[in-house]
Protein backbone atom coordinates (compact mmCIF):
# COMPACT_ATOMS: atom_id res chain seq x y z
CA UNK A 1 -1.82 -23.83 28.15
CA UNK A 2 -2.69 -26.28 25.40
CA UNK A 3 -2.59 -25.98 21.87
CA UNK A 4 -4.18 -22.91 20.02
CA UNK A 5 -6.87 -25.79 18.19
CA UNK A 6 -7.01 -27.35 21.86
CA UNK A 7 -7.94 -24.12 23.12
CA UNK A 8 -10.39 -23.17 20.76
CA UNK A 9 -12.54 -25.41 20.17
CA UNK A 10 -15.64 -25.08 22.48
CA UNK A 11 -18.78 -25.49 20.79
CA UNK A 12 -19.36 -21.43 20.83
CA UNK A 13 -15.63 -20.85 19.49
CA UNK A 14 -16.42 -23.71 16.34
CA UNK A 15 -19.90 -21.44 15.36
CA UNK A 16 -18.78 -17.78 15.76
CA UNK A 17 -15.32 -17.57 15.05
CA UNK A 18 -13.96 -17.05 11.63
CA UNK A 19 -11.09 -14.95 9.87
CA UNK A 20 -12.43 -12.72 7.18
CA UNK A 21 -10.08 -11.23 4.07
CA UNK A 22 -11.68 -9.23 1.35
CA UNK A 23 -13.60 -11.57 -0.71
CA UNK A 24 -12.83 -14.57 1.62
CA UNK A 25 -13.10 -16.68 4.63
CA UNK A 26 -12.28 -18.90 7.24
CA UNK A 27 -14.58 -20.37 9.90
CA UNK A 28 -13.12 -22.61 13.09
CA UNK A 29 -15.64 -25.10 12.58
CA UNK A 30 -14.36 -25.39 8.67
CA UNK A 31 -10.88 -26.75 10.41
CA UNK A 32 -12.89 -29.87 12.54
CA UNK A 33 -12.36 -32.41 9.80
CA UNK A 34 -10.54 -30.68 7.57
CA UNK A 35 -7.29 -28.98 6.57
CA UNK A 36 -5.27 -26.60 4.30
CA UNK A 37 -3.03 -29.00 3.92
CA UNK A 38 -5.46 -32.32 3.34
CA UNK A 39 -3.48 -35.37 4.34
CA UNK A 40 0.15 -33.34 3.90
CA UNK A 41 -0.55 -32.11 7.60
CA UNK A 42 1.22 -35.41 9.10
CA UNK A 43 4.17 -34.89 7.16
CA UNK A 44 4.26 -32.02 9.35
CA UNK A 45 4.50 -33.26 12.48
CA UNK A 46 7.88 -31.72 14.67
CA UNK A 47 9.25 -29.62 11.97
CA UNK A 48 10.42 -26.54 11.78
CA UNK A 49 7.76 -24.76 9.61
CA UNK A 50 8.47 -21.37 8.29
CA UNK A 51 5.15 -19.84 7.47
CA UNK A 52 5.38 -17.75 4.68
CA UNK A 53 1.88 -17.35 2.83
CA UNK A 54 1.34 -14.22 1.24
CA UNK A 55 -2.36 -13.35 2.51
CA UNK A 56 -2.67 -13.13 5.80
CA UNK A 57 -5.87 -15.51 5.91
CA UNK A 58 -3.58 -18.47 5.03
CA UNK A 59 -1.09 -17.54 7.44
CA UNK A 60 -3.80 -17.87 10.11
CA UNK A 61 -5.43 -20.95 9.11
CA UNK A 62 -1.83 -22.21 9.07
CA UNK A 63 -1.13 -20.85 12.90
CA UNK A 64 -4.64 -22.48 13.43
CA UNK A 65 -3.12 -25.92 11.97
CA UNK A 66 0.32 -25.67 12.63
CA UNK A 67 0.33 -24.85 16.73
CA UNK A 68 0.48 -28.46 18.46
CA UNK A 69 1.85 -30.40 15.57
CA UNK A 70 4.98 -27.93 14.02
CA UNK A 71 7.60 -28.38 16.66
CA UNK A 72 8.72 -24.53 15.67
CA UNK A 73 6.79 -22.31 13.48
CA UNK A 74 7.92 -19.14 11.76
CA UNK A 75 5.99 -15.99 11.14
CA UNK A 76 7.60 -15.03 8.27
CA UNK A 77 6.69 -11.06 7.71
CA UNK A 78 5.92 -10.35 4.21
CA UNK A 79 8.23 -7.14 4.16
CA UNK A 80 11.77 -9.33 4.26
CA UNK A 81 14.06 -9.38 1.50
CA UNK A 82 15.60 -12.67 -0.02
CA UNK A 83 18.45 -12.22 1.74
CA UNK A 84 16.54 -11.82 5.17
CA UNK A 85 14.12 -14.97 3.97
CA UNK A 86 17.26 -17.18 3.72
CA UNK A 87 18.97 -16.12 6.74
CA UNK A 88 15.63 -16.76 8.67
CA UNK A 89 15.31 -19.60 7.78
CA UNK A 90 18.80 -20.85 8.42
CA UNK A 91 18.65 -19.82 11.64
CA UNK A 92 15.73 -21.11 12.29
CA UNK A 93 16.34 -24.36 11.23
CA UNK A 94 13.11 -25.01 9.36
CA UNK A 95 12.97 -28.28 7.41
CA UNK A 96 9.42 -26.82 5.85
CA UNK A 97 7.94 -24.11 4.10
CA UNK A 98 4.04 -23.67 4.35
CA UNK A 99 2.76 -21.15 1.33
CA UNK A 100 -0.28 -20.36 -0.53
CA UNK A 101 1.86 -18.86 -3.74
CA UNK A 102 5.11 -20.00 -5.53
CA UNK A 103 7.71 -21.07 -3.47
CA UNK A 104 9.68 -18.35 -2.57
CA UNK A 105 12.42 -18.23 -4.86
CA UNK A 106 15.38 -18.10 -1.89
CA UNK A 107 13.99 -21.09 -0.36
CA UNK A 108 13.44 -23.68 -3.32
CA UNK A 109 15.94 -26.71 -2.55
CA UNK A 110 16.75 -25.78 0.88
CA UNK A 111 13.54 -27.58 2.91
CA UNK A 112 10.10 -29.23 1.75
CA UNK A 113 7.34 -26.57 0.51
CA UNK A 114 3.89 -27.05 0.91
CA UNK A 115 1.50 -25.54 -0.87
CA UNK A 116 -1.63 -24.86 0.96
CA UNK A 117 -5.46 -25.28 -0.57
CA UNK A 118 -7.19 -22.41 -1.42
CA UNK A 119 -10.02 -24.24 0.65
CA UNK A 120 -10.00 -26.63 3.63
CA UNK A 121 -9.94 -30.65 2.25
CA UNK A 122 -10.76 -33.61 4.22
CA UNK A 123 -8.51 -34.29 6.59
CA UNK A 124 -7.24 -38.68 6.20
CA UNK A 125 -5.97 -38.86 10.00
CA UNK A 126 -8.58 -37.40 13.06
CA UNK A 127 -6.34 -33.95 13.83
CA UNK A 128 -4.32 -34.82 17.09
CA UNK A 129 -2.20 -31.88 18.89
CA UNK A 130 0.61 -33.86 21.07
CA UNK A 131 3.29 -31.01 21.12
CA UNK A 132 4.00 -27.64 23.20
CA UNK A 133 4.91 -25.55 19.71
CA UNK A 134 7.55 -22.68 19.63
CA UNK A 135 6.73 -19.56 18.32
CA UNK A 136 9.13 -17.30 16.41
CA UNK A 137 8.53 -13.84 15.94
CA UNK A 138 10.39 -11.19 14.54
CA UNK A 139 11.23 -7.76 15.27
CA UNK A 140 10.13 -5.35 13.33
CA UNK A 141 13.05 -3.05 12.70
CA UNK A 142 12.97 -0.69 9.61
CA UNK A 143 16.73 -1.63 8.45
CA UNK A 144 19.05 -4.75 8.63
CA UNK A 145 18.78 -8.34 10.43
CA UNK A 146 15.72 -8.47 12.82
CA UNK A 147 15.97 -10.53 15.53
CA UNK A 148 13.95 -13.70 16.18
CA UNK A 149 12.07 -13.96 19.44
CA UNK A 150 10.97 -17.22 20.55
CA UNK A 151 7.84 -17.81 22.36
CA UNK A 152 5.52 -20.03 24.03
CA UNK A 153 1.72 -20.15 23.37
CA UNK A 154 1.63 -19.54 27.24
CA UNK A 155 3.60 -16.27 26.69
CA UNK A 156 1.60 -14.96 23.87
CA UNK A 157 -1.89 -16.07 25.06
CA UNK A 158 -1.71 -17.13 28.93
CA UNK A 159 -3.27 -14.19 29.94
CA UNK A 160 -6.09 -13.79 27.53
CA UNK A 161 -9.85 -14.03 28.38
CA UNK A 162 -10.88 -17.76 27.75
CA UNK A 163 -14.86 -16.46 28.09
CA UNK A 164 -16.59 -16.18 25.04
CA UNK A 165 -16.67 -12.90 23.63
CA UNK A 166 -19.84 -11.32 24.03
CA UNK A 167 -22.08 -11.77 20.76
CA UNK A 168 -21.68 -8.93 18.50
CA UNK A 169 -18.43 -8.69 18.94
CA UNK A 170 -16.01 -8.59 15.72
CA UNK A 171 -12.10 -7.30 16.08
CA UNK A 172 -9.75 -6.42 12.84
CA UNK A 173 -7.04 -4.51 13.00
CA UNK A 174 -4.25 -2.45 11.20
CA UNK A 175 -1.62 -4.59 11.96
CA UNK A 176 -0.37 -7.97 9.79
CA UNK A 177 -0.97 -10.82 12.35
CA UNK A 178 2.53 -12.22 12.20
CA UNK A 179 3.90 -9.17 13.92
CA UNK A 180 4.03 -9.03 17.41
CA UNK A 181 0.66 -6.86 17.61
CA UNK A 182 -1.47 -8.24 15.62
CA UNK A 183 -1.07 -11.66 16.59
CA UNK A 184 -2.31 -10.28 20.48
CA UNK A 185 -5.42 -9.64 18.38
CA UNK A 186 -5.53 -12.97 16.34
CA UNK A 187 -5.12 -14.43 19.80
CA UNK A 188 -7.43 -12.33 20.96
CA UNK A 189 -10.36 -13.32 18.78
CA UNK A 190 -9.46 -17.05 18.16
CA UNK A 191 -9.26 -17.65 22.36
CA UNK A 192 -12.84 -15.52 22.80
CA UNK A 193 -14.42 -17.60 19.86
CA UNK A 194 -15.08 -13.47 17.82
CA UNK A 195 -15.05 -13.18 14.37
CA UNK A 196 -11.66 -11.00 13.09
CA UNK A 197 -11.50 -8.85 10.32
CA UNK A 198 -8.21 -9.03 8.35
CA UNK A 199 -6.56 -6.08 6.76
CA UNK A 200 -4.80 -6.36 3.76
CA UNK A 201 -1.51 -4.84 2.50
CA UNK A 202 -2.46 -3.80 -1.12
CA UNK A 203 -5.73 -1.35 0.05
CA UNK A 204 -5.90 1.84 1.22
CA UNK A 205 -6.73 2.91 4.19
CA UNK A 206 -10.21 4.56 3.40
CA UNK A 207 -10.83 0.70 1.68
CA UNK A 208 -10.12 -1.00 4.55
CA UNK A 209 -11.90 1.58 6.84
CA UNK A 210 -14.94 1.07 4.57
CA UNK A 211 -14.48 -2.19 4.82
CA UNK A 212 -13.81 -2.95 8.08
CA UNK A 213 -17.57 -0.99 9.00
CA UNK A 214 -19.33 -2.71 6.61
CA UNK A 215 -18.06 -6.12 8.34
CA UNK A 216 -19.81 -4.51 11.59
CA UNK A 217 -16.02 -4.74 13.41
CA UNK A 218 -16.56 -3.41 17.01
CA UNK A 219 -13.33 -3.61 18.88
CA UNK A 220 -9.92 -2.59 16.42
CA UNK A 221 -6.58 -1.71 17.14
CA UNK A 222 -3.66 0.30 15.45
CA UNK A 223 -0.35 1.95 16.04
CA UNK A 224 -0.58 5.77 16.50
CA UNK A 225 0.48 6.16 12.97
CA UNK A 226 -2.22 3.90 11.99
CA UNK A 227 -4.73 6.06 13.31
CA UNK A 228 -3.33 9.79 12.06
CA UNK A 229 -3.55 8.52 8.65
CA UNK A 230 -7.27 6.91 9.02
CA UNK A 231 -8.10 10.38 10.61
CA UNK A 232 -6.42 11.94 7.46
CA UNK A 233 -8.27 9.97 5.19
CA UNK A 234 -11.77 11.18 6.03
CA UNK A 235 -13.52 8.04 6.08
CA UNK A 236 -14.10 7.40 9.72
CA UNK A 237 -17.84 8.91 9.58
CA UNK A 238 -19.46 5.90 8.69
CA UNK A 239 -17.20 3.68 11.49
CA UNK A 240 -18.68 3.46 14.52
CA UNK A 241 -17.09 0.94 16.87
CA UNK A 242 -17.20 0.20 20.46
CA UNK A 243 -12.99 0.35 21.64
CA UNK A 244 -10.17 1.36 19.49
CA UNK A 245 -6.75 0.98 21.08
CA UNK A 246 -3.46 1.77 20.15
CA UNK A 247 -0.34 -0.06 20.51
CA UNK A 248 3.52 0.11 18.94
CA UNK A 249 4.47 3.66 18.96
CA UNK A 250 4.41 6.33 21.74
CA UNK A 251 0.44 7.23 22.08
CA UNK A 252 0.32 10.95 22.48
CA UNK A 253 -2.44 13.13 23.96
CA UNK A 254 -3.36 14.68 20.96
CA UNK A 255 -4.29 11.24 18.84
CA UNK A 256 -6.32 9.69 21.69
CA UNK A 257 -7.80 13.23 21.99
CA UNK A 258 -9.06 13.41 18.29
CA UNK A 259 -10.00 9.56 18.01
CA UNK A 260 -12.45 10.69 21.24
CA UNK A 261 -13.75 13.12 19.04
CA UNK A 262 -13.94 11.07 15.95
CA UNK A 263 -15.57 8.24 17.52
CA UNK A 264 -17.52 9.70 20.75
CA UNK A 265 -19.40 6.75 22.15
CA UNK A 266 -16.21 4.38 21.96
CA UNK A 267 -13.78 3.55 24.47
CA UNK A 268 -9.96 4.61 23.70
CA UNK A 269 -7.32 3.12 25.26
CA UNK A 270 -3.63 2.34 24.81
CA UNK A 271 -1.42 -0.44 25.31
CA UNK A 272 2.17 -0.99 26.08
CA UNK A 273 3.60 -4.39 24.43
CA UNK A 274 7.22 -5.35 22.87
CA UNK A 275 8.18 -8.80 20.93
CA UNK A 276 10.46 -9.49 23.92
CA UNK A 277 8.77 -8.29 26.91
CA UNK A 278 5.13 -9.32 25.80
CA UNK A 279 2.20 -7.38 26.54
CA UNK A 280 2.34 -5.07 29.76
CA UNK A 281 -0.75 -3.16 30.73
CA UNK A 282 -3.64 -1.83 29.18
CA UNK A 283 -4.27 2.21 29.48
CA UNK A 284 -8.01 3.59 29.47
CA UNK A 285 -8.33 6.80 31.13
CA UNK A 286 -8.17 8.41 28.02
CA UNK A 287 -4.59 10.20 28.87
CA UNK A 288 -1.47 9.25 27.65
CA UNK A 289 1.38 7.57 29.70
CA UNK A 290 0.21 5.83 32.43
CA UNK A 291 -0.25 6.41 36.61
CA UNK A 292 2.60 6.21 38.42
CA UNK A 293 0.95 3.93 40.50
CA UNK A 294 1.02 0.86 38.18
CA UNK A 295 4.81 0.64 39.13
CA UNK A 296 4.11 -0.38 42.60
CA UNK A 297 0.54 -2.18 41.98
CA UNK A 298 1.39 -4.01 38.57
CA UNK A 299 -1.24 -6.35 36.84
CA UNK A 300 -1.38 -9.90 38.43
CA UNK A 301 1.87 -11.88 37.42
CA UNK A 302 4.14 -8.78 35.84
CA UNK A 303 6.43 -6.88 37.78
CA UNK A 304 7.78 -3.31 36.29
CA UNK A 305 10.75 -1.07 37.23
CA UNK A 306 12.46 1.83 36.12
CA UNK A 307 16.35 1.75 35.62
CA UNK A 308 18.59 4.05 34.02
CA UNK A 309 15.52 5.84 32.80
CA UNK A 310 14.07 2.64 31.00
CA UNK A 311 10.64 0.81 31.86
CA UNK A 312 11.92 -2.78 32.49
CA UNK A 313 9.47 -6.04 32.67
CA UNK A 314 9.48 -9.20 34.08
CA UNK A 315 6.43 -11.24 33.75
CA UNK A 316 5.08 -14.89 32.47
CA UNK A 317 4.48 -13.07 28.92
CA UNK A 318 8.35 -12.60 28.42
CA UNK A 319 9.60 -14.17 25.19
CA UNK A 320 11.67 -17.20 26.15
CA UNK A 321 14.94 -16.10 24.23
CA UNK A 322 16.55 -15.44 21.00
CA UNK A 323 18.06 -17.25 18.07
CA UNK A 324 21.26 -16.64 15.87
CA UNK A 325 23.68 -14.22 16.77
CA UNK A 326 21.26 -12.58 19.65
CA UNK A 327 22.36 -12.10 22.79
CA UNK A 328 22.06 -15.44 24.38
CA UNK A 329 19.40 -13.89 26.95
CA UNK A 330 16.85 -11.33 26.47
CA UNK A 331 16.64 -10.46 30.16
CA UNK A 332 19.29 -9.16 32.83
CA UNK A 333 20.27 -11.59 35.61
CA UNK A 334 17.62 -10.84 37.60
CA UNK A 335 15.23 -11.88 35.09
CA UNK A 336 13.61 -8.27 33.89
CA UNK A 337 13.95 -7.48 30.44
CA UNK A 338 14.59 -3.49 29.48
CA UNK A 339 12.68 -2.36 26.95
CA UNK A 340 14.89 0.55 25.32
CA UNK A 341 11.68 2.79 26.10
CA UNK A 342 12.56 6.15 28.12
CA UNK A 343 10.31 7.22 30.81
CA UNK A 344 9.77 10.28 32.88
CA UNK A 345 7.62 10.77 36.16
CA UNK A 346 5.58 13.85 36.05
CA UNK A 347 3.10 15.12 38.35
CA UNK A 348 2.04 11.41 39.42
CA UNK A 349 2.79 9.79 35.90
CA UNK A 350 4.81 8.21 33.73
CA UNK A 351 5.47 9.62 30.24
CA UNK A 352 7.27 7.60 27.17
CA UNK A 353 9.79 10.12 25.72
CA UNK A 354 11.30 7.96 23.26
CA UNK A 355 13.49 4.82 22.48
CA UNK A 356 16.50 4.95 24.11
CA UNK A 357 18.52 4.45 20.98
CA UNK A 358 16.52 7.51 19.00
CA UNK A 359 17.99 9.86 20.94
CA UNK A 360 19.24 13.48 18.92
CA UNK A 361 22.41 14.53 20.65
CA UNK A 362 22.89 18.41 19.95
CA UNK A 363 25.74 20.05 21.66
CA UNK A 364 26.18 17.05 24.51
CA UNK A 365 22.20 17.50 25.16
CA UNK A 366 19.41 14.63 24.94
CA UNK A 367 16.34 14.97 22.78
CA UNK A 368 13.66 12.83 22.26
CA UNK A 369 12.15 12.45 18.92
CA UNK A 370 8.48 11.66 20.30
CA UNK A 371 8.85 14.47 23.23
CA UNK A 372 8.89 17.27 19.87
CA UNK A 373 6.41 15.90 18.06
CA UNK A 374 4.01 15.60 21.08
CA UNK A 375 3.75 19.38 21.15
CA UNK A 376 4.05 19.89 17.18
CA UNK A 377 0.95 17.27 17.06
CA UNK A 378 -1.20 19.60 20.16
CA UNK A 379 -1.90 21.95 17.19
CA UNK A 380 -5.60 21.28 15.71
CA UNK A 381 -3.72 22.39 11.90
CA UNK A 382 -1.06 19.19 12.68
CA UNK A 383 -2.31 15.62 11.93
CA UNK A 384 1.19 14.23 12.23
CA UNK A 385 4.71 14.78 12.61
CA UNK A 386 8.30 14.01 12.61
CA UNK A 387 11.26 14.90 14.39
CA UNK A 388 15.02 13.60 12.97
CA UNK A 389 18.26 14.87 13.35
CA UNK A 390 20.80 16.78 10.92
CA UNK A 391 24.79 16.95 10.99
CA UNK A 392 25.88 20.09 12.30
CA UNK A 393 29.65 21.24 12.76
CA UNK A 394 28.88 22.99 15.41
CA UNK A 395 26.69 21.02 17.80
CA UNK A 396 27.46 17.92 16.07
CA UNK A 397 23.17 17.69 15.03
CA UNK A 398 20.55 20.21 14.87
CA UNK A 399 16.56 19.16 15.01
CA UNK A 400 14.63 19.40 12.20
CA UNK A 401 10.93 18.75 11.68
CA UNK A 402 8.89 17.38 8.72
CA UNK A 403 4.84 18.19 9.72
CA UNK A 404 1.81 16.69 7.90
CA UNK A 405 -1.23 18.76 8.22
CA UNK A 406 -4.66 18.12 8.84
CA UNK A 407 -7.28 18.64 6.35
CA UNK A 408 -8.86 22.04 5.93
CA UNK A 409 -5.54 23.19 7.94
CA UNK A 410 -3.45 24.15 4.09
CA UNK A 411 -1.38 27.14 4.46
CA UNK A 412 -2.33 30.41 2.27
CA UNK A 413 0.35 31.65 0.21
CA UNK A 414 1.37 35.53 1.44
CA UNK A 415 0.07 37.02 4.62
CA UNK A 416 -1.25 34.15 7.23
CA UNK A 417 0.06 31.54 4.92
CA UNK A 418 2.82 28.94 5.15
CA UNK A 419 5.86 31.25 6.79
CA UNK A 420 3.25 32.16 9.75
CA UNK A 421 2.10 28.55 10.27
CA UNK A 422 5.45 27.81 10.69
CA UNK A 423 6.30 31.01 13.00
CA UNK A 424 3.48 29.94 15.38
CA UNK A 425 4.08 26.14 15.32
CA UNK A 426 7.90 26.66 16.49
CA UNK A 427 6.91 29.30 18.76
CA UNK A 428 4.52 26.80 20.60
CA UNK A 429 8.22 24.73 20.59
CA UNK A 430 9.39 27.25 22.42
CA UNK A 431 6.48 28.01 24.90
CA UNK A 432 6.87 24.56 25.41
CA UNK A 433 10.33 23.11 25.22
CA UNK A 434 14.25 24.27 25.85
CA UNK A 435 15.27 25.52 23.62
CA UNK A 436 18.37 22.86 22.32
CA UNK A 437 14.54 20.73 21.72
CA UNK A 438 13.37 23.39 19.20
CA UNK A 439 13.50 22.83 15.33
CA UNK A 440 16.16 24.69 13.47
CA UNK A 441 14.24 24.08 10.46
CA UNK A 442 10.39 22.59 10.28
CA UNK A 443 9.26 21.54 6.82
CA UNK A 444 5.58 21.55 5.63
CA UNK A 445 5.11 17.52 3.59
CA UNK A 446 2.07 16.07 2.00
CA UNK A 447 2.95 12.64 4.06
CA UNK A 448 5.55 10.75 6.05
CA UNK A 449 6.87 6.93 5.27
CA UNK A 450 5.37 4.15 7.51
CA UNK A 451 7.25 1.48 7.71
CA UNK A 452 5.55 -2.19 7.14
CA UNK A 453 4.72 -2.53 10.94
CA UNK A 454 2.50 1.01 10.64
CA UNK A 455 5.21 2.96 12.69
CA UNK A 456 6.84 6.29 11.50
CA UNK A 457 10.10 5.50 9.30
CA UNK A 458 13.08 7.01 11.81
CA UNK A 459 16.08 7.32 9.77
């Protein structure tokens, strides 16, 4: 696969495809002749650029620029602390910083920092891509080091649609497109030459809903917990698009059953990706999990097994391997690379129960987080939920529940109020689960913590 620009650049790509911010934009065709960077983008050539704009819109005008002439660039995620900026970068190696705001404090002194234009200038040299690029990602843990994931434009892109997108056709997303997920989708509209709408990190979620419809966006994707709070927020009336899909956290049937409601003329689907395994398969049956068939008949060019309970990938969209202190390889000797996400086969399909590292172990027995909050989030009254553990000196943990409700569902006080919600919603538990799976203790909250990726904050 060539470069990203390479790639990009047919006549239909240069007129329709643009990245659009709240109050600005982007076009390709602004990037033919000129540059963010005006005649600095030379001095980039073969360095290891750590791209750390605050908006998003200059980080993708810089992943625009950057892919065929950086030898390495960074996607620096705006959530890291200083102390997470300067080991990054360290390990990394980056001999350039790209922003579009003060130099970040950790970095001044340690590598060159360029400051990019709020608008393309004329570009002093024709723009020439003569480089395969690496791509660094990084995981998106809530706490401590992330890792960094190196990839190839081949492994992030390969398998995208090079057709034009049909016209019309405008993606956005929840996501910040230096994660892992919403890069797929910066990919995704860049390769098909489609306009993508970006979100940003300082509006709500009934702003960017808002804004996101009046931008005509037809195709958007979101974590789970992405879409319980935009059903929360009561602004999806006026959205009408054409496929919403979900990706990052275990898709339950209960969200993909109320975004069919909310949106009844769209198509809903799911996907499975990781950082290190790349993107898997695409689910849109409207169920959640996915047939037990796609084991044995995989997508073209990905191979899948289970082992030890965990979905395990090998495929062409594999990351390539780690830096720093990461294991030296990513995937087992024969080349598959385990996910950490529990499965379990039932009635002809495969169900995600969890991460194999969240499980609750109460009295020697396995509970999954997700498994728990599948059947707390079946109630119509429950928009989300979740499920944690607590210290017991007995059983060594107990599991307790925190449950956000859906509007219109608030508890009366007295008879039928908040101590029978909470009666029938562990008794479903019950109907439903062993009974080591049941909630000692289920709390009613106005909300629950996202983290900066839009997943549920596990402690």
């Amino acid at each position: 696969m060539e470069s990203l620009w390479d790639e990009a650049v047919s006549p239909g790509a240069l007129t329709r495809c643009r990245l659009q911010a709240a109050g600005a934009a982007v076009a390709l065709g602004d990037l033919r002749a000129a540059s963010a960077f005006g005649g600095h983008l030379e001095s980039l050539r073969g360095s290891s650029v750590l791209v750390a704009p605050v908006e998003q819109l200059a980080a993708g005008t810089a992943l625009l620029e950057l892919d065929g002439v950086a030898g390495r660039i960074v996607l620096c995620t705006p959530d890291l602390t200083p102390q997470q900026l300067t080991w990054v970068a360290k390990v990394a190696e980056c001999d350039a910083v790209v922003t579009d705001a003060e130099t970040p404090e950790p970095l001044r002194g340690c590598a060159r920092i360029y400051r990019m234009a709020a608008s393309p200038q004329p570009l002093t040299a024709a723009r020439r891509s003569d480089r395969r690029t690496e791509w660094v990602l990084l995981t998106s843990g809530t706490t401590g080091t992330p890792k960094l994931v190196v990839h190839s434009l081949e492994s992030l892109g390969g398998t995208l649609p090079r057709r034009l997108a049909d016209v019309g056709t405008v993606w956005s997303t929840f996501y910040d497109i230096r994660r892992y997920g919403g890069l797929q989708i910066f990919l995704r509209a860049v390769l098909g030459g489609a306009p993508l709408v970006l979100s940003n990190a300082h509006e709500s979620t009934e702003e960017f809903i808002a804004r996101a419809a009046a931008s005509g966006v037809t195709h958007i994707s979101g974590t789970p917990s992405h879409w319980r709070k935009a059903l929360m927020s009561g602004a999806l009336a006026r959205f009408k698009p054409d496929y919403v899909r979900l990706s990052g956290e275990v898709a339950d049937q209960p969200v993909l059953d109320a975004l069919q409601t909310a949106f009844p003329h769209a198509r809903i689907g799911h996907a499975f990706a990781s950082t290190e395994a790349g993107v898997a398969f695409d689910v849109n049956d409207g169920l959640a999990g996915f047939p037990a068939a796609l084991i044995d008949r995989p997508p073209d060019g990905i191979e899948f097994k289970i082992e030890s309970g965990t979905l395990r990938i090998r495929s062409g969209r594999n990351a390539v391997r780690y830096l720093g202190d990461a294991p030296a390889s990513l995937a087992a000797g024969d080349g598959f690379v385990d996910t950490g996400d529990m499965v379990e086969l039932e009635n002809g399909r495969y169900y995600f129960r969890g991460r194999r590292g969240g499980v609750i172990n109460v009295g020697g027995l396995k509970v999954y987080p997700e498994e728990v909050e599948s059947v707390l989030n079946a109630d119509p009254r429950v928009r989300m939920s979740l499920v944690r553990a607590r210290r017991s000196p007995i059983t060594g943990a107990i599991v307790v529940a925190d449950v956000v409700l859906a509007d219109g569902a608030e508890p009366r006080e007295g008879a039928g109020g908040t101590d029978d919600l909470k009666t029938e919603l562990l008794n479903a538990c019950r109907r439903a689960l062993p009974a080591h799976k049941v909630p000692a203790m289920l709390r009613l909250v106005p909300s629950l913590e996202l983290t900066a990726a839009g997943k549920l904050v596990r402690p």
